[in-house]
C-alpha atoms as a PDB file:
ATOM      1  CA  UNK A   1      26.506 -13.469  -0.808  1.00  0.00           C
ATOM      2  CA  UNK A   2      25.217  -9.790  -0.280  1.00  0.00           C
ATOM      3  CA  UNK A   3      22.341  -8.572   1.349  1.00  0.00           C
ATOM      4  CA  UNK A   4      19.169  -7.475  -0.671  1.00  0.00           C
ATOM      5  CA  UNK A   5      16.611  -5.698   0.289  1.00  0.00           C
ATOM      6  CA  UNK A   6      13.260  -7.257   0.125  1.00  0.00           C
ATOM      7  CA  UNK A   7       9.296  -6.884   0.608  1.00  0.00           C
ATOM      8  CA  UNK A   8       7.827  -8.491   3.227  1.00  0.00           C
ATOM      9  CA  UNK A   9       4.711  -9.236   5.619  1.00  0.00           C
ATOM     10  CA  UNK A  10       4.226  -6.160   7.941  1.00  0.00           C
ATOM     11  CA  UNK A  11       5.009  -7.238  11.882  1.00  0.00           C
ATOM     12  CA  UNK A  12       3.447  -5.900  14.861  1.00  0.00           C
ATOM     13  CA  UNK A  13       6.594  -4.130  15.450  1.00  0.00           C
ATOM     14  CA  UNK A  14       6.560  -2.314  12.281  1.00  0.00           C
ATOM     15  CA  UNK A  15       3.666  -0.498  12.756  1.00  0.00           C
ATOM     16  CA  UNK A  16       5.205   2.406  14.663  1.00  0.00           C
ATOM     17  CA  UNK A  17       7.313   2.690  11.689  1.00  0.00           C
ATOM     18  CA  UNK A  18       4.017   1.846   9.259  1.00  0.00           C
ATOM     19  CA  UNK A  19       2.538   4.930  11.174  1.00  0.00           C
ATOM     20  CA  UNK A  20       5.492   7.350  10.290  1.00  0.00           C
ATOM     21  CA  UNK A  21       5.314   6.658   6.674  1.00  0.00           C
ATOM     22  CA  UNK A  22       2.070   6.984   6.450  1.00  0.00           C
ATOM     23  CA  UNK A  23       2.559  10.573   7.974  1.00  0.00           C
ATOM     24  CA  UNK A  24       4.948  11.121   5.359  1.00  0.00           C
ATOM     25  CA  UNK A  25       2.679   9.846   2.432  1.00  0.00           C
ATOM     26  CA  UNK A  26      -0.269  12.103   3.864  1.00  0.00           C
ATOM     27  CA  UNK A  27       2.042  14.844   3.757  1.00  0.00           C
ATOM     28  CA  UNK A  28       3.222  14.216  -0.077  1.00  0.00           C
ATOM     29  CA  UNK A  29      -0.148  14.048  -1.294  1.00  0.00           C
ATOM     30  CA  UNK A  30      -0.913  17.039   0.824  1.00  0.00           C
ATOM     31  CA  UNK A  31      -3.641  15.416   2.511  1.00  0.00           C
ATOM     32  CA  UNK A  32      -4.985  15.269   6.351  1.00  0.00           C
ATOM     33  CA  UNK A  33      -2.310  13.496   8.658  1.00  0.00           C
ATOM     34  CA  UNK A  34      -3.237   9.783   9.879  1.00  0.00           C
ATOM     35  CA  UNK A  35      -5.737   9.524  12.866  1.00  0.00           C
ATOM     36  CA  UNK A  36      -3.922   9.255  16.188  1.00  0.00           C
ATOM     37  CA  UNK A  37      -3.097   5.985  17.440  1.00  0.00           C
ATOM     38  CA  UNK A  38      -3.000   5.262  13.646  1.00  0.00           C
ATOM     39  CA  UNK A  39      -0.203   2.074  14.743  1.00  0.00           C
ATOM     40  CA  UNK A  40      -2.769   0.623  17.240  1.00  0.00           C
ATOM     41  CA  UNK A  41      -5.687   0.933  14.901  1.00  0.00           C
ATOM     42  CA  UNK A  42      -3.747  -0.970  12.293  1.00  0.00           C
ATOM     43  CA  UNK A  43      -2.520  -3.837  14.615  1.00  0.00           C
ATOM     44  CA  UNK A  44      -6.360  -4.560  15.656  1.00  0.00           C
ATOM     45  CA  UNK A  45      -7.337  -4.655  11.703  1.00  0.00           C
ATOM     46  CA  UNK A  46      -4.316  -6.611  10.688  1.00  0.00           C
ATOM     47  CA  UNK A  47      -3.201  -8.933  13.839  1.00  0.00           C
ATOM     48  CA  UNK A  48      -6.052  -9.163  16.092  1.00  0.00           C
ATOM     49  CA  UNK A  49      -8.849  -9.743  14.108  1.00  0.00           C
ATOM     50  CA  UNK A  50      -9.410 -13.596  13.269  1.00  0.00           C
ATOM     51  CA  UNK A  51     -10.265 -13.378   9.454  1.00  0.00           C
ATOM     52  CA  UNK A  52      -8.417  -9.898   8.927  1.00  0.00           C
ATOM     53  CA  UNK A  53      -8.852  -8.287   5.222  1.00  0.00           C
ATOM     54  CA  UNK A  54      -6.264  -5.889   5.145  1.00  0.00           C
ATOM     55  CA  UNK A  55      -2.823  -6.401   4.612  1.00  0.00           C
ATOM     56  CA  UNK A  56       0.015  -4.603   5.065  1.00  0.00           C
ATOM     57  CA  UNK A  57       3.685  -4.969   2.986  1.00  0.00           C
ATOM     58  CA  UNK A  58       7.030  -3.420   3.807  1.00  0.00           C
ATOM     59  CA  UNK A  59       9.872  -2.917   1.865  1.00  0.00           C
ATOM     60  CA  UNK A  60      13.039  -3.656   4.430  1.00  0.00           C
ATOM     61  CA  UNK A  61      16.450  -2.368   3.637  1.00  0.00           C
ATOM     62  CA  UNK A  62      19.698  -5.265   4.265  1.00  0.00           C
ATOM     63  CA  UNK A  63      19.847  -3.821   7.675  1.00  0.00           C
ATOM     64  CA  UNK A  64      16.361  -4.248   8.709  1.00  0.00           C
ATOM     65  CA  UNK A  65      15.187  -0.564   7.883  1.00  0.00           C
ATOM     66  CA  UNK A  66      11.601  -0.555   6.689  1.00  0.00           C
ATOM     67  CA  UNK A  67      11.462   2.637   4.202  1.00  0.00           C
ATOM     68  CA  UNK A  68       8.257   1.981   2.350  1.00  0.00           C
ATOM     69  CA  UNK A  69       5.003   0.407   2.120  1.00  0.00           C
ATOM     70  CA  UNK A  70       2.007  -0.940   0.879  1.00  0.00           C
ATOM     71  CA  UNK A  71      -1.517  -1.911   2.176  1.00  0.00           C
ATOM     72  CA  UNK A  72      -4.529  -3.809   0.109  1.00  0.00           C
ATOM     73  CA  UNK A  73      -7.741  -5.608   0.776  1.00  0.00           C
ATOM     74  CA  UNK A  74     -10.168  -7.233  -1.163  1.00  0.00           C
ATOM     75  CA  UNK A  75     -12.836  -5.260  -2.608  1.00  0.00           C
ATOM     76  CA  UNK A  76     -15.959  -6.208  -4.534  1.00  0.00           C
ATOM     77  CA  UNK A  77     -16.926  -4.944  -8.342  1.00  0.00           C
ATOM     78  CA  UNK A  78     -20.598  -4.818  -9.112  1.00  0.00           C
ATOM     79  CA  UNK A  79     -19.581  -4.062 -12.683  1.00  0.00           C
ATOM     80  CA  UNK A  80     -17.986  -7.237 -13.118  1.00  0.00           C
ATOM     81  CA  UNK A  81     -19.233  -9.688 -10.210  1.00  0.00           C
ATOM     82  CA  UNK A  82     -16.003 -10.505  -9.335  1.00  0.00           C
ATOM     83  CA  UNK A  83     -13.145  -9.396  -5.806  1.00  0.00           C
ATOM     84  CA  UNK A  84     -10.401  -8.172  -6.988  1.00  0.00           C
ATOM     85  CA  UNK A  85      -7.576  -6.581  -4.398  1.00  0.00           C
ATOM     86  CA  UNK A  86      -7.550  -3.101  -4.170  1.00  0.00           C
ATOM     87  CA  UNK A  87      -4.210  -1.014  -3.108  1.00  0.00           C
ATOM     88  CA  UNK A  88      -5.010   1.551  -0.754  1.00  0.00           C
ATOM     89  CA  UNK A  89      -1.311   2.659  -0.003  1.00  0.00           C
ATOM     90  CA  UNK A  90       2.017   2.251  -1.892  1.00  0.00           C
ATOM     91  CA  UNK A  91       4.911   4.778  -0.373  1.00  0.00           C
ATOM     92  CA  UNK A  92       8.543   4.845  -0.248  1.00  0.00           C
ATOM     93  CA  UNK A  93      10.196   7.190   2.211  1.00  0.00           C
ATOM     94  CA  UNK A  94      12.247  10.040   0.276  1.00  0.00           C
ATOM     95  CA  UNK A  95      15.676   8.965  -0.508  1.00  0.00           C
ATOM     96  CA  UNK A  96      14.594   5.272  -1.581  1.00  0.00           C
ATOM     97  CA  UNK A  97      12.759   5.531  -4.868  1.00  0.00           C
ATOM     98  CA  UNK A  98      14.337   4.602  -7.965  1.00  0.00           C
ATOM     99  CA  UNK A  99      15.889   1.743  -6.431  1.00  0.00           C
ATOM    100  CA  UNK A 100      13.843  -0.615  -7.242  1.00  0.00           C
ATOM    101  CA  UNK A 101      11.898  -1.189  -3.757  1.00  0.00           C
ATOM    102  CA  UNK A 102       8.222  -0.113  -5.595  1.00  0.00           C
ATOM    103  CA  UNK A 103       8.656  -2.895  -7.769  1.00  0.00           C
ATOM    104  CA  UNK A 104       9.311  -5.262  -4.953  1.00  0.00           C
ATOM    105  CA  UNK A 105       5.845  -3.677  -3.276  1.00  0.00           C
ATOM    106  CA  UNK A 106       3.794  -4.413  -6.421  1.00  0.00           C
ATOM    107  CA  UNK A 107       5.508  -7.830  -7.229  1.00  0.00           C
ATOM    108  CA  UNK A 108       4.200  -8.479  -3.347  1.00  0.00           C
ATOM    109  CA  UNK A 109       0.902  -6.878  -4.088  1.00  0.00           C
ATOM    110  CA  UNK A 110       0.375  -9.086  -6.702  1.00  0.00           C
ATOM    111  CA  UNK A 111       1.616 -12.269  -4.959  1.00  0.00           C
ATOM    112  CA  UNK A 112      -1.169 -10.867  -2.199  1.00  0.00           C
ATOM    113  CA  UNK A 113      -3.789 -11.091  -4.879  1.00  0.00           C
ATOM    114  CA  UNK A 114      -2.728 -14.191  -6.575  1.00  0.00           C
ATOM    115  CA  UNK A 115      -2.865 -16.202  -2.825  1.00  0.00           C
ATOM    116  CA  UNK A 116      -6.394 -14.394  -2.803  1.00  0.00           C
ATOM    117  CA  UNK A 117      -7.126 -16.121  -5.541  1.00  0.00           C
ATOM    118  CA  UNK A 118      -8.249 -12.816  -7.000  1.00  0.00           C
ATOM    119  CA  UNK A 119      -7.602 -11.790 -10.487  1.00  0.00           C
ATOM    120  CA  UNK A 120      -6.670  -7.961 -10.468  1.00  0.00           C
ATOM    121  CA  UNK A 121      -5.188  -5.515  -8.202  1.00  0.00           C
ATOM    122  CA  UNK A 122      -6.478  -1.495  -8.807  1.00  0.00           C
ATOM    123  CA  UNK A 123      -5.595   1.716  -7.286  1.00  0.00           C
ATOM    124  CA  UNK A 124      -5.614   5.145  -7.622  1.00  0.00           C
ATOM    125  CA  UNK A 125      -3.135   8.215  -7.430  1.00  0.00           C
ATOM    126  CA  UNK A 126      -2.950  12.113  -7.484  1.00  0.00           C
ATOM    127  CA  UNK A 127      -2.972  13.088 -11.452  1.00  0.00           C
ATOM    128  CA  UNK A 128      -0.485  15.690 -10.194  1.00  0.00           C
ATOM    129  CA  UNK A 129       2.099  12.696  -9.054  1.00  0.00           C
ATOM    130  CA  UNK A 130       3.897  12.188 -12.740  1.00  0.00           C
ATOM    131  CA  UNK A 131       6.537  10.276 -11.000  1.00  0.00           C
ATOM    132  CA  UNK A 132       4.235   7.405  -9.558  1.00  0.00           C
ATOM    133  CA  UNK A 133       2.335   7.849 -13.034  1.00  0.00           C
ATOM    134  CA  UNK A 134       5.771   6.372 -14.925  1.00  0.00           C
ATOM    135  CA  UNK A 135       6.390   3.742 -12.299  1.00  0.00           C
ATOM    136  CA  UNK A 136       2.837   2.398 -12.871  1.00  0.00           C
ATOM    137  CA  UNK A 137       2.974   2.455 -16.457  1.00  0.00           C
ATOM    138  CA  UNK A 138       6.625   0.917 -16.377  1.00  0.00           C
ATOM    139  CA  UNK A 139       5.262  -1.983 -14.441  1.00  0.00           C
ATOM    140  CA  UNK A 140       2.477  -2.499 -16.705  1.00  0.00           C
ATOM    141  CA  UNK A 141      -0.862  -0.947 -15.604  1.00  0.00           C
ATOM    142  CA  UNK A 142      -3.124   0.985 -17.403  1.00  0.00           C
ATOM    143  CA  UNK A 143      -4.537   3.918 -16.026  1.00  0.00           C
ATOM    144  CA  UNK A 144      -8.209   5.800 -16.228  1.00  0.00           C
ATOM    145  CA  UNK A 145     -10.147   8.736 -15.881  1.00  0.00           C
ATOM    146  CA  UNK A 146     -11.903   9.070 -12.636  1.00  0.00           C
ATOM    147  CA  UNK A 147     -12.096  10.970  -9.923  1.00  0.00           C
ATOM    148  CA  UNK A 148     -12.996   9.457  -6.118  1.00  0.00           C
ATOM    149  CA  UNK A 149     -14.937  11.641  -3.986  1.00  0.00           C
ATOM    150  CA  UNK A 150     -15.429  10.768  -0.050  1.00  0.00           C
ATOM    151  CA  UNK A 151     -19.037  11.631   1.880  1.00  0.00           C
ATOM    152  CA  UNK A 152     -18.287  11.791   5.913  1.00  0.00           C
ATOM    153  CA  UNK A 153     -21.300   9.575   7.672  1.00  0.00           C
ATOM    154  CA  UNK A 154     -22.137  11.748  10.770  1.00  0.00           C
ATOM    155  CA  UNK A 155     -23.511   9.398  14.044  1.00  0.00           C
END
């Protein structure tokens, strides 16, 4: 039998790796790197809280290497009255898209929000990013017209 890779739980010992993809996903979207200490900070929200929200996915190579990701917690719609999971993160190092591994992220995703109990998973990407555009429209979503804006909250 061969090896396959697969999607997976995240592990405390991922996160240093978690952390360096996430560098690399800032980076692509030409955003502001990850806060420092960005693997501890994601070990307290994921492993040492006793009710933690977020969760983090991997996508793990045969040989153990971890070369993308995906994070989601549940969020709440006014609009509708209902949780449904949002995706914060979905990222697959350089070198390992195409092969298949995104689908095994959003096939976990959604196996995230169906154990939720929740009935739909959104997201968001760059309208420059054509490529992630096609792989969400391959796997079935439906995209819309928005645009998210972030307000800093000062002390």
């Amino acid at each position: 039998m061969t090896a396959v890779a697969r999607a997976r739980r995240a592990r405390r010992a991922d996160l240093p790796r978690v952390a360096e993809l996430a560098a690399q996903h800032a980076e692509y979207e030409k955003a502001a790197p990850p806060v420092p200490g960005l693997a501890d900070r994601l070990a307290v929200l994921l492993f040492d809280d006793p009710a933690p929200r977020l969760r983090c996915l991997v996508a793990e190579l045969p040989g153990g290497e971890v070369v993308g990701y995906a994070t989601c917690s549940p969020v709440i719609s006014t609009w509708d009255a209902r949780e449904y999971l949002h995706m914060d993160c979905l990222f697959l190092a350089p070198g390992h898209r195409g092969l298949g591994l995104g689908a095994l992220l959003m096939d976990a995703v959604t196996e995230e929000a169906r154990g939720l109990g929740l009935p739909e998973v959104q997201w968001q990407t760059p309208a420059w990013n054509e490529g992630a555009i096609r792989f969400y429209d391959r796997v079935g979503a439906r995209g819309t017209e928005k645009r998210r804006y972030s307000l800093r909250v000062g002390p």
